[in-house]
Protein backbone atom coordinates (compact mmCIF):
# COMPACT_ATOMS: atom_id res chain seq x y z
CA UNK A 1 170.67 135.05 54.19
CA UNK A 2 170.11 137.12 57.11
CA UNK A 3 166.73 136.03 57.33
CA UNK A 4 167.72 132.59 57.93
CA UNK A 5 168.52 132.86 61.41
CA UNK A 6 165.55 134.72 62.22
CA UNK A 7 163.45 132.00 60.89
CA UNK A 8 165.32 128.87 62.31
CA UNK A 9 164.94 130.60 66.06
CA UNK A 10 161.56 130.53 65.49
CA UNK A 11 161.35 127.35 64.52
CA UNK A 12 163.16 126.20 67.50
CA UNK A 13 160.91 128.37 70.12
CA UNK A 14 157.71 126.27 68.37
CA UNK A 15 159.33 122.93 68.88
CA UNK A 16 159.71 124.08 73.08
CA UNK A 17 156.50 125.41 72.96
CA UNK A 18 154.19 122.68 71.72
CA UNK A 19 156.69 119.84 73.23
CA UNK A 20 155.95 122.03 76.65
CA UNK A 21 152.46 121.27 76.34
CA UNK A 22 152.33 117.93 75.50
CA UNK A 23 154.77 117.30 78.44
CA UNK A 24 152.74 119.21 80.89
CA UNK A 25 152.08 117.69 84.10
CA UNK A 26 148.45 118.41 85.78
CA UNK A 27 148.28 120.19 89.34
CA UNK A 28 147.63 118.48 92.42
CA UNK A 29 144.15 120.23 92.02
CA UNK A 30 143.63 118.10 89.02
CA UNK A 31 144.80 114.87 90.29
CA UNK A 32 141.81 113.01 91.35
CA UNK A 33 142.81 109.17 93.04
CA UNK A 34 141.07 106.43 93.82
CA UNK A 35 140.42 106.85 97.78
CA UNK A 36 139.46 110.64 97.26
CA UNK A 37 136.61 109.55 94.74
CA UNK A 38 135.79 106.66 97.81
CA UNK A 39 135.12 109.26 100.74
CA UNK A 40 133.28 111.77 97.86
CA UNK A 41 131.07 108.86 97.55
CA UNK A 42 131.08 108.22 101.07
CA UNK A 43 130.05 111.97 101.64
CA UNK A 44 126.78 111.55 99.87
CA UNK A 45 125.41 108.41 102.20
CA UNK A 46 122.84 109.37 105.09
CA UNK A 47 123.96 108.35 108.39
CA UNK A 48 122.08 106.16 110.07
CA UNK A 49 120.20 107.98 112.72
CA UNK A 50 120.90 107.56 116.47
CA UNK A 51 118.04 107.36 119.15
CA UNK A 52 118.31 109.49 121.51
CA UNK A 53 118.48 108.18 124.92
CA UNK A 54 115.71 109.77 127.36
CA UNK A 55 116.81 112.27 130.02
CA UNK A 56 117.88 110.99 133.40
CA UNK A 57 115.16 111.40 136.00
CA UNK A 58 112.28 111.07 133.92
CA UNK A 59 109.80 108.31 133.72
CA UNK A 60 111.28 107.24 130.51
CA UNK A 61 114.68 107.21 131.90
CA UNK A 62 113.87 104.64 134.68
CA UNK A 63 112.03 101.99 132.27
CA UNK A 64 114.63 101.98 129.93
CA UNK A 65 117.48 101.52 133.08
CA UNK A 66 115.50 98.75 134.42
CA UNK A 67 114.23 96.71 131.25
CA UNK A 68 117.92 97.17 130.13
CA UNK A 69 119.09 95.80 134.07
CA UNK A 70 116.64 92.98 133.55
CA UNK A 71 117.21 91.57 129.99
CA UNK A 72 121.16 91.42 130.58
CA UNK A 73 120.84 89.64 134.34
CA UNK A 74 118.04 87.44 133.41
CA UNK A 75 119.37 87.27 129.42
CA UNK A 76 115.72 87.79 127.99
CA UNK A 77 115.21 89.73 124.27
CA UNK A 78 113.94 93.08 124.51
CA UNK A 79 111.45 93.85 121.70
CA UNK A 80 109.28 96.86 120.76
CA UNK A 81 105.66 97.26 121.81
CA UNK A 82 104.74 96.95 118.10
CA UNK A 83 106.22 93.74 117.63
CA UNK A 84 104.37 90.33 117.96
CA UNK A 85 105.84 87.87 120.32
CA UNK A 86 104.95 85.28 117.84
CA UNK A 87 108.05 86.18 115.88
CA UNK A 88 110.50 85.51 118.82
CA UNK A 89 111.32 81.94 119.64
CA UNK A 90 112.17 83.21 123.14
CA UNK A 91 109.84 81.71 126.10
CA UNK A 92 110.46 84.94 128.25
CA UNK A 93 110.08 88.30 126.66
CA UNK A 94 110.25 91.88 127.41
CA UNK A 95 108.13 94.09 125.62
CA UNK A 96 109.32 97.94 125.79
CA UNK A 97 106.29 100.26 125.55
CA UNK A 98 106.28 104.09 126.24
CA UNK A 99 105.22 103.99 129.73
CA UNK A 100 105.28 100.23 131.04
CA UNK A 101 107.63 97.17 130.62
CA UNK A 102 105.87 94.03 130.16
CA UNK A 103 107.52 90.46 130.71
CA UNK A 104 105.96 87.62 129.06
CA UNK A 105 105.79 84.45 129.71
CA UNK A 106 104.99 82.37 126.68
CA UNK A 107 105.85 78.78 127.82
CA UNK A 108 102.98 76.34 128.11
CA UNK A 109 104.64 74.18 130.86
CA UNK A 110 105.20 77.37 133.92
CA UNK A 111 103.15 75.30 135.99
CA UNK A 112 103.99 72.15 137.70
CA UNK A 113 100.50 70.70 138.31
CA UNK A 114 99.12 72.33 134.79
CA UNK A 115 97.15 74.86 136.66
CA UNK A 116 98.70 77.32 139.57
CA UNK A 117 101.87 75.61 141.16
CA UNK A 118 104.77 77.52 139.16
CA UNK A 119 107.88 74.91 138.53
CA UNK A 120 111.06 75.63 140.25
CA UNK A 121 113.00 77.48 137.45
CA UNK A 122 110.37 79.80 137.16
CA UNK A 123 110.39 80.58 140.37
CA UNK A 124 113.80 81.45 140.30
CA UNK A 125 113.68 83.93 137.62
CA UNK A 126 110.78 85.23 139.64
CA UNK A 127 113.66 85.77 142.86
CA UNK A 128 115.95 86.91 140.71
CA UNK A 129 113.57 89.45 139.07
CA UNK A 130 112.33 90.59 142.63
CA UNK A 131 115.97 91.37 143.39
CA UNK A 132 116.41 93.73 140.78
CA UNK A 133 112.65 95.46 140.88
CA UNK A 134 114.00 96.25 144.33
CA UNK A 135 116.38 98.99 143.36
CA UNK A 136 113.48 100.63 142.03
CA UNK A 137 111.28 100.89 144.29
CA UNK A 138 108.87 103.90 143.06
CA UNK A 139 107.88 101.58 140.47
CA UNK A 140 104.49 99.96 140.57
CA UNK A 141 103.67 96.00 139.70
CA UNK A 142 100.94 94.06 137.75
CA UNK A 143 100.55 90.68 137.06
CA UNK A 144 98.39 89.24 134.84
CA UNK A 145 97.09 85.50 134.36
CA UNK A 146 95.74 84.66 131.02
CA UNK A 147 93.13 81.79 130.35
CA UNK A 148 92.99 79.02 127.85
CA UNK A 149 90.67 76.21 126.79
CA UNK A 150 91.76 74.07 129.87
CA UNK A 151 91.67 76.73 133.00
CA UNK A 152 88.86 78.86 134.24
CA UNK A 153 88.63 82.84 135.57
CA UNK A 154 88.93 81.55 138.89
CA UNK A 155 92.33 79.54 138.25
CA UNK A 156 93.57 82.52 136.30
CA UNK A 157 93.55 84.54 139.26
CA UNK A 158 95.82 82.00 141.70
CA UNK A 159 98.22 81.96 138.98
CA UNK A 160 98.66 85.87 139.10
CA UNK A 161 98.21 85.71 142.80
CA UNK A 162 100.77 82.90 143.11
CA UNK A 163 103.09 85.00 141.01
CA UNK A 164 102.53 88.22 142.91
CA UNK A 165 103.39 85.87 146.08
CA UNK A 166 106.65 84.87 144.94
CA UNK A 167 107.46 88.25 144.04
CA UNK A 168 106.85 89.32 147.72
CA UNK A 169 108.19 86.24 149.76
CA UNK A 170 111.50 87.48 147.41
CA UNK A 171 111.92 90.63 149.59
CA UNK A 172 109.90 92.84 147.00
CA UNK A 173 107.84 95.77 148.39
CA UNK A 174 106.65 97.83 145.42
CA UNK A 175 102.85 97.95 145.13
CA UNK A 176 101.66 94.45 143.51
CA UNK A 177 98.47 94.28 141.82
CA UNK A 178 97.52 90.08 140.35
CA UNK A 179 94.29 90.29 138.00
CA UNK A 180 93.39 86.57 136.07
CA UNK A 181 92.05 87.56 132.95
CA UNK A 182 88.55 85.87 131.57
CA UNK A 183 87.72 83.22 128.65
CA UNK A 184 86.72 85.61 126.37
CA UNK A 185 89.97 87.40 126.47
CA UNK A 186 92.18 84.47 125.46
CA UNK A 187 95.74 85.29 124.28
CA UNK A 188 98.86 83.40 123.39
CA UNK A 189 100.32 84.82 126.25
CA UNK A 190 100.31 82.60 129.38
CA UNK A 191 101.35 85.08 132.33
CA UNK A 192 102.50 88.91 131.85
CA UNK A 193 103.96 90.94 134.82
CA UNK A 194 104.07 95.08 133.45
CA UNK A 195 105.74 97.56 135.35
CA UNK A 196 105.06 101.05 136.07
CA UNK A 197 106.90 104.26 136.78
CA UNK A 198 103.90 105.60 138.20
CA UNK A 199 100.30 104.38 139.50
CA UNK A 200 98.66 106.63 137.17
CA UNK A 201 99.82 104.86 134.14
CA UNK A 202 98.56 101.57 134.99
CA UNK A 203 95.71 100.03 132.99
CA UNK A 204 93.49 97.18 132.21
CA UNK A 205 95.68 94.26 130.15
CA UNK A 206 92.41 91.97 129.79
CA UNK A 207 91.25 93.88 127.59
CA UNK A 208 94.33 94.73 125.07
């Protein structure tokens, strides 16, 4: 009989024991929710590099304040010297390369008479381009007539030499260089103006 008691408190210290474990909340530790698993996930993505902007005062610097200056005033695309301006349904374009900016002019109707004499909206982007060219005026000018089946090497010339002239009569004073490109060197390109930081990077666009 004595034993009884013994044996009954045991019984009841098993009943708390295994209903403590089944009743046993987890830790904070352990608790894993929904939005924690989200920004673990989240942790694992790369970020997406940035490009670093070039260094104020350098070369680099000044081409990317100015092609920046001129696609926002004159809304034209900026695209990357690897790109082909066949892709862009843009008439003017400005191609970014390390050392030069080159605006295109892809539209086949520039020119009022078909040959040299530029059309009046042209002309106006010209002034307008002139007035921003001006606040940098270290940097050095080339303009570039292409040929096609229906002008010659002599005709390409007066159109870069016509451009070059409105770029001047606009107030401009940077160094201006107008080449016309030959026949044998035809591109889709119609006119190109490229800009320079310095004289030394300048170079022949016939031939590329």
């Amino acid at each position: 009989m004595k034993k009884q008691p013994f044996t009954f408190i045991i019984f009841i210290f098993s009943i708390i024991f295994f209903t403590g474990c089944s009743t046993h909340k987890p830790t904070k530790q352990q608790i894993v929710t929904k939005s924690q698993i989200y920004l673990d996930t989240n942790k694992t993505k790369p970020k997406p590099k940035k490009t670093a902007l070039p260094k104020p005062g350098t070369d680099a610097y000044t081409l990317y304040q100015l092609s920046n200056e001129i696609s926002k005033k004159l809304s034209i695309p900026i695209i990357k010297a690897q790109d082909n301006i066949k892709d862009f349904q843009s008439n003017m374009i400005i191609k970014k390369g390390y050392n030069y900016i080159e605006i295109i002019f892809k539209k086949q109707n520039l020119f009022d008479n078909g040959i040299s004499t530029l059309l009046l909206h042209i002309k106006n982007q010209l002034t307008k381009l002139a007035q921003i060219i001006k606040k940098y005026p270290q940097t050095i000018i080339q303009v570039i007539g292409y040929t096609d089946d229906k002008i010659t090497q002599s005709e390409s010339d007066e159109r870069a030499i016509n451009i070059a002239e409105i770029l001047f009569n606009s107030g401009l004073r940077n160094e201006i260089y107008a080449k016309g490109c030959s026949k044998r060197y035809i591109t889709n390109k119609k006119v190109a103006i490229f800009i320079y930081p310095k004289l030394t990077y300048m170079r022949d666009n016939c031939r590329n």
